[in-house]
Every structure is written in C-alpha cells, then in structure tokens.
N, C-alpha and C. Protein backbone atom coordinates (compact mmCIF):
# COMPACT_ATOMS: atom_id res chain seq x y z
N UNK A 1 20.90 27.56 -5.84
CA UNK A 1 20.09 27.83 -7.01
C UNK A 1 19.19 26.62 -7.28
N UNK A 2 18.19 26.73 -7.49
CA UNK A 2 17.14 25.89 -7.98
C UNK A 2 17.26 25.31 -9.71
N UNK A 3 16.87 24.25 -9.82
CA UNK A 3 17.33 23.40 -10.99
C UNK A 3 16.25 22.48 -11.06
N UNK A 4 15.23 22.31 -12.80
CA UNK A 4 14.71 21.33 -12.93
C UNK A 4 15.07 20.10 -13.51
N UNK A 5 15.27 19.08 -13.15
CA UNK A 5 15.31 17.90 -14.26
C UNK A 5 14.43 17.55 -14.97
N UNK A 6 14.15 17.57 -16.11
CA UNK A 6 12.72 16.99 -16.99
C UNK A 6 13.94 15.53 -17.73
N UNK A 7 12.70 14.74 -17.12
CA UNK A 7 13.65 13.25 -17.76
C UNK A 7 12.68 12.15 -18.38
N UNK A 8 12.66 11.91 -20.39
CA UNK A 8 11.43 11.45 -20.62
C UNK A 8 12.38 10.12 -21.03
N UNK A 9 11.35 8.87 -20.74
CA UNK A 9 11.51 7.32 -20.64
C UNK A 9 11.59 7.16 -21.96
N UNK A 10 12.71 6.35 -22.84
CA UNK A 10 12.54 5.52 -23.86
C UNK A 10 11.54 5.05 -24.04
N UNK A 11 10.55 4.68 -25.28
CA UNK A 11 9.59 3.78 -25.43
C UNK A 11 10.00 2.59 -24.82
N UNK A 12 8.90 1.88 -24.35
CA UNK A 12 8.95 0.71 -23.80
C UNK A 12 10.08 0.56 -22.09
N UNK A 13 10.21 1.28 -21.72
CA UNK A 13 10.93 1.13 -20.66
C UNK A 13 10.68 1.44 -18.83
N UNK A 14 8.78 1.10 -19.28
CA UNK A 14 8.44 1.13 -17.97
C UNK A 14 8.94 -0.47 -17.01
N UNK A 15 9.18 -1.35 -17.91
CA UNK A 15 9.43 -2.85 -17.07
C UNK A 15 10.75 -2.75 -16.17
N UNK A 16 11.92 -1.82 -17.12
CA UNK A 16 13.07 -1.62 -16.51
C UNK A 16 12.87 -0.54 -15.28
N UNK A 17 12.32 0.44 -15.83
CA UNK A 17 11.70 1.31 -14.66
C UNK A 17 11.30 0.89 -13.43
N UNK A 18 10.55 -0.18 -13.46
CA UNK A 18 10.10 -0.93 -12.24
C UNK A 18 10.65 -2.17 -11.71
N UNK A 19 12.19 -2.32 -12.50
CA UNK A 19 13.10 -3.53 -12.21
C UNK A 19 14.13 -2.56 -11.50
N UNK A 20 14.23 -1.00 -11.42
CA UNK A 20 15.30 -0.58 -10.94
C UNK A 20 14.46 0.99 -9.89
N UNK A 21 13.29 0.27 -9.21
CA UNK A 21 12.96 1.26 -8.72
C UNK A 21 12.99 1.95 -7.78
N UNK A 22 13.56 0.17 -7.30
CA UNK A 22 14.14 0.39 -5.70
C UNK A 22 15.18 1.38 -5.13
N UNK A 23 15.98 0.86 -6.18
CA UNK A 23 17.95 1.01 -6.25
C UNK A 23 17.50 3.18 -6.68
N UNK A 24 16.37 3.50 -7.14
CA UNK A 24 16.30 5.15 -7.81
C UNK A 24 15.53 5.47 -6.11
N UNK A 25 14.91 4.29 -5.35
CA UNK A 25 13.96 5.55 -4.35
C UNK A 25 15.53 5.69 -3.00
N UNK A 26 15.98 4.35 -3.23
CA UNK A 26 17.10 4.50 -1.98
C UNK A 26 18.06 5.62 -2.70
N UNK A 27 18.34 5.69 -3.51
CA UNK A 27 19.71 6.85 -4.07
C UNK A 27 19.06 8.27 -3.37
N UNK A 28 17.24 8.68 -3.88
CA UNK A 28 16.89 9.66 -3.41
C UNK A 28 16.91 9.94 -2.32
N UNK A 29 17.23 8.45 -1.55
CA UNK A 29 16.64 8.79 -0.04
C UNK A 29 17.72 9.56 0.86
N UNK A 30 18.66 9.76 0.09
CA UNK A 30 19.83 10.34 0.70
C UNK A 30 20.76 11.41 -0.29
N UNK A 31 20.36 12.70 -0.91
CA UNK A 31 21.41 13.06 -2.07
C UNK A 31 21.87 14.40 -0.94
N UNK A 32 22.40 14.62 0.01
CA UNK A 32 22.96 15.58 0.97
C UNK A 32 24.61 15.63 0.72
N UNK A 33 24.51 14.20 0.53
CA UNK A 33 26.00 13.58 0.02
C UNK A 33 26.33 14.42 -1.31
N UNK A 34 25.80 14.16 -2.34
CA UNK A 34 25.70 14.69 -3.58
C UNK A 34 25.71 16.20 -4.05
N UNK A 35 25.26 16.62 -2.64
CA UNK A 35 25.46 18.34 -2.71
C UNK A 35 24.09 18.90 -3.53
N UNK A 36 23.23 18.14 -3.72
CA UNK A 36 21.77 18.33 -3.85
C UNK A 36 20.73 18.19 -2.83
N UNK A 37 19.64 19.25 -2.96
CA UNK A 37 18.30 18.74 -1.94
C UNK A 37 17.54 18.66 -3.04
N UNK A 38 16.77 17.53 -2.97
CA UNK A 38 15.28 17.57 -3.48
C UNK A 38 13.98 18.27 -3.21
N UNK A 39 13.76 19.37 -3.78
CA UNK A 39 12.46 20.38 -3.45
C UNK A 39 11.46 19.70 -3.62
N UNK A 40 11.18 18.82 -4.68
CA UNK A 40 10.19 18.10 -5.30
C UNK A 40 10.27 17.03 -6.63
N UNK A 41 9.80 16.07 -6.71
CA UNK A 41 9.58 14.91 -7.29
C UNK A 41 9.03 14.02 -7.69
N UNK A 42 8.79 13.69 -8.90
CA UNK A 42 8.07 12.61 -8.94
C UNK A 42 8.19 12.07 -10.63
N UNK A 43 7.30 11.01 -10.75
CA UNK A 43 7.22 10.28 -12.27
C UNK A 43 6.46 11.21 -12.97
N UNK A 44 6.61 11.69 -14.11
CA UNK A 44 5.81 12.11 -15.22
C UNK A 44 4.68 11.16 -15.53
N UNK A 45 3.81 10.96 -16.12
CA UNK A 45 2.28 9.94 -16.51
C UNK A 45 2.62 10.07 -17.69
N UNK A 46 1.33 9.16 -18.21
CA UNK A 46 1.09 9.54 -20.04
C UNK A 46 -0.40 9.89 -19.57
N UNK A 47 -1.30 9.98 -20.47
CA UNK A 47 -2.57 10.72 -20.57
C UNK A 47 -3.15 9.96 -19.70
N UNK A 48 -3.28 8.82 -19.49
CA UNK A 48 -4.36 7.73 -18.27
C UNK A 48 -3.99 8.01 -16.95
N UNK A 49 -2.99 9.08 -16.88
CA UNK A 49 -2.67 9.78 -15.41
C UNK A 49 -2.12 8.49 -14.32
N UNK A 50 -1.83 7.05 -15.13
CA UNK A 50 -1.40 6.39 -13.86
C UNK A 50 0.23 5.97 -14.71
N UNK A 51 0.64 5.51 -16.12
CA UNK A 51 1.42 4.95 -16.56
C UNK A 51 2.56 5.78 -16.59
N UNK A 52 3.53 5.48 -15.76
CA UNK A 52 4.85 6.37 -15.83
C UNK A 52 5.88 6.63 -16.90
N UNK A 53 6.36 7.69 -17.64
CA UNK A 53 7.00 7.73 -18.53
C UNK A 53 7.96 8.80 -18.79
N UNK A 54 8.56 9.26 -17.58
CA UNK A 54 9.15 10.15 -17.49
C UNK A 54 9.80 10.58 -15.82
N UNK A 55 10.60 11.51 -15.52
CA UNK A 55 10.44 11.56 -13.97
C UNK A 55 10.72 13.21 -14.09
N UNK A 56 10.42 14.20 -13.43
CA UNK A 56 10.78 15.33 -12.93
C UNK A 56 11.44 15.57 -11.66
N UNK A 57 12.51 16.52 -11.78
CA UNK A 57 12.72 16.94 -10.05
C UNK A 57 12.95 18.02 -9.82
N UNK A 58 12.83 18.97 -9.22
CA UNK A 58 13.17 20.37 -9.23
C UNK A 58 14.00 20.25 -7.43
N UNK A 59 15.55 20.89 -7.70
CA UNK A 59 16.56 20.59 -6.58
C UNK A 59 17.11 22.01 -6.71
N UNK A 60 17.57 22.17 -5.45
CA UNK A 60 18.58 23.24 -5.25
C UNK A 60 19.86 22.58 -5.25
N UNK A 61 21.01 23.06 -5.55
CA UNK A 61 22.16 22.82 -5.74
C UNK A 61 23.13 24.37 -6.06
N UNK A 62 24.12 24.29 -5.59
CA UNK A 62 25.32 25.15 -5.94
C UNK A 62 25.44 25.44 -7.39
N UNK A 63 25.67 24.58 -8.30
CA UNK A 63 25.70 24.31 -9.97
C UNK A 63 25.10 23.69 -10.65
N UNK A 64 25.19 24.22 -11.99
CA UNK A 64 24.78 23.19 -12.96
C UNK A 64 25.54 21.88 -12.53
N UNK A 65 27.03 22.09 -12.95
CA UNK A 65 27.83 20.37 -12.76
C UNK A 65 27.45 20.03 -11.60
N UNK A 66 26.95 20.44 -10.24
CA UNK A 66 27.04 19.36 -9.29
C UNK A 66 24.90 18.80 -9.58
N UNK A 67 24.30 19.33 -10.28
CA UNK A 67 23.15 18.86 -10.23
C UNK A 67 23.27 17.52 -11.96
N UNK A 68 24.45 17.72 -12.84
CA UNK A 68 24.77 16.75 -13.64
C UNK A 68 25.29 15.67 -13.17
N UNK A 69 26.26 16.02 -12.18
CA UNK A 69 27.09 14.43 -11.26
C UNK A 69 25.71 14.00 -10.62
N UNK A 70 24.95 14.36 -10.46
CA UNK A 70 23.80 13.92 -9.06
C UNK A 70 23.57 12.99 -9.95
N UNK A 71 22.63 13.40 -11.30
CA UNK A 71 21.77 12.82 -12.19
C UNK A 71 22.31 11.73 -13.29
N UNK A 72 23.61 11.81 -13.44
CA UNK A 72 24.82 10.71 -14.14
C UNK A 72 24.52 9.58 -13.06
N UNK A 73 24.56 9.89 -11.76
CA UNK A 73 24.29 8.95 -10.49
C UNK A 73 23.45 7.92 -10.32
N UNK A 74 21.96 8.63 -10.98
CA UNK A 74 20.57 7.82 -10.54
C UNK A 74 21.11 7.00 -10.87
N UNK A 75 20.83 5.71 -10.68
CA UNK A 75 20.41 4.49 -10.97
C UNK A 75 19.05 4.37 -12.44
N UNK A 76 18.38 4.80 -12.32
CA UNK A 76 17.70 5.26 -13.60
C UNK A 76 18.41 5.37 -14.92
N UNK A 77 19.66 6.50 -14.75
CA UNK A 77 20.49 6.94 -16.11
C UNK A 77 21.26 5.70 -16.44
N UNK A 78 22.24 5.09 -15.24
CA UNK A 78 22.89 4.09 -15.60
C UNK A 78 22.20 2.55 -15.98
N UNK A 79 20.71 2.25 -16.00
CA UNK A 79 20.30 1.36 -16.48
C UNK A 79 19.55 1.77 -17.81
N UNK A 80 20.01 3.38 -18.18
CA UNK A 80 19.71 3.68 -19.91
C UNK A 80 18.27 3.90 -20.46
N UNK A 81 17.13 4.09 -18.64
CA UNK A 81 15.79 4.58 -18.76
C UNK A 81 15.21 5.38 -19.56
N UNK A 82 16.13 6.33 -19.86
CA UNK A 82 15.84 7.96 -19.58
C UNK A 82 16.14 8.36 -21.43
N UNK A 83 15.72 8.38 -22.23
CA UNK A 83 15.37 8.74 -23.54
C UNK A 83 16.52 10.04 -23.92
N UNK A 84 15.65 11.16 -23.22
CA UNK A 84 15.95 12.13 -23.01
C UNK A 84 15.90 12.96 -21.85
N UNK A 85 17.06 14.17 -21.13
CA UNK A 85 17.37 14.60 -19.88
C UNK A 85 17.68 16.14 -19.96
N UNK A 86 16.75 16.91 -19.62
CA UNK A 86 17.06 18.19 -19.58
C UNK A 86 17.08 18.99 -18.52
N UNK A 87 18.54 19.63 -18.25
CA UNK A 87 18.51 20.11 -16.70
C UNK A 87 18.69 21.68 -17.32
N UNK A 88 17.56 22.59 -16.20
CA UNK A 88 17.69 24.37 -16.40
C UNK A 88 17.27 24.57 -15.55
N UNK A 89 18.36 25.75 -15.54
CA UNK A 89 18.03 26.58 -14.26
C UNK A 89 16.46 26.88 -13.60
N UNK A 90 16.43 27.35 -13.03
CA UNK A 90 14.62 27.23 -12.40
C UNK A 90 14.27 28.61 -11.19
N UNK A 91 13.89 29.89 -11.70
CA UNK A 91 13.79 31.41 -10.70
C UNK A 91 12.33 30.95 -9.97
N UNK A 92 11.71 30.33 -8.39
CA UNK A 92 10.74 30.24 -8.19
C UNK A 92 10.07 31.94 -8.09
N UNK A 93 8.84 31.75 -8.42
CA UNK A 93 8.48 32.87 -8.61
C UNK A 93 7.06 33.31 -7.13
N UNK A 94 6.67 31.63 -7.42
CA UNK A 94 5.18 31.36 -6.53
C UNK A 94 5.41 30.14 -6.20
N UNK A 95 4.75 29.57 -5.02
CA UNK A 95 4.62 28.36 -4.44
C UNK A 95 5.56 27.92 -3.31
C-alpha cells in the first residue's frame, strides 16, 4: 500500500536540517531493511522555491505501523526537525 509522509520543519530549523543531512540521505539510502520503498521524495520549499521547510515522501509499505517505525527512524525525527508529521494512506490514481 502506498503511504504519504507530509513532514513540516519547526520554525527556525533549517541550520539543524543541514547539520543532520547527511545522517537523513544515508538512512534513505537504504530503507529495504525497514520494510519500506521510497516511490518519491524530497524537501518541501517556502515561497522562494529554494528554502527548505518541510520534507515529503510517498512509500509503499505493508502498514501504517511499519511506515511509523520507518519515520520514528529518520534521523530528522530524532534530532526534533519535524514540527509536525502526517502519515495517510495514498490510492495512486495517475502518474
């Protein structure tokens, strides 16, 4: 089943964002382990289309709980980036 993450950044927490960005691209670089694939990804912007403030991912996974253990995981959540985190289900329809 397909699953989006919408994940928006605390104010002020692009410096940490980019102190822990490494430790979030290596976690992605491997979630097979995790019982997730990544369909697609990336940082959310603010209006100047370059300043990051958020991240999206849309994954297939078996469950809700195994796409919550993935995302408890990032490196992102555990350095307290992430404001707010909303994971739902996701029916592709097109694309």
């Amino acid at each position: 089943m397909l699953f989006v993450i919408h994940a928006v950044d605390k104010l002020g927490a692009l410096p940490a964002r980019l102190a822990h960005y490494d430790a979030h691209k290596a976690f992605l670089s491997d979630t097979a382990a995790r019982g997730v694939q990544i369909v697609m990804s990336g940082p959310l912007v603010a209006e100047d289309g370059a300043t990051m403030i958020g991240s999206l991912f849309v994954v297939e996974a078996v469950d809700l709980a195994t796409v919550e253990r993935f995302n408890a995981a990032d490196p992102f959540h555990a350095a307290g980036i992430w404001e707010r985190v909303t994971i739902t289900g996701f029916i592709r329809r097109q694309g």
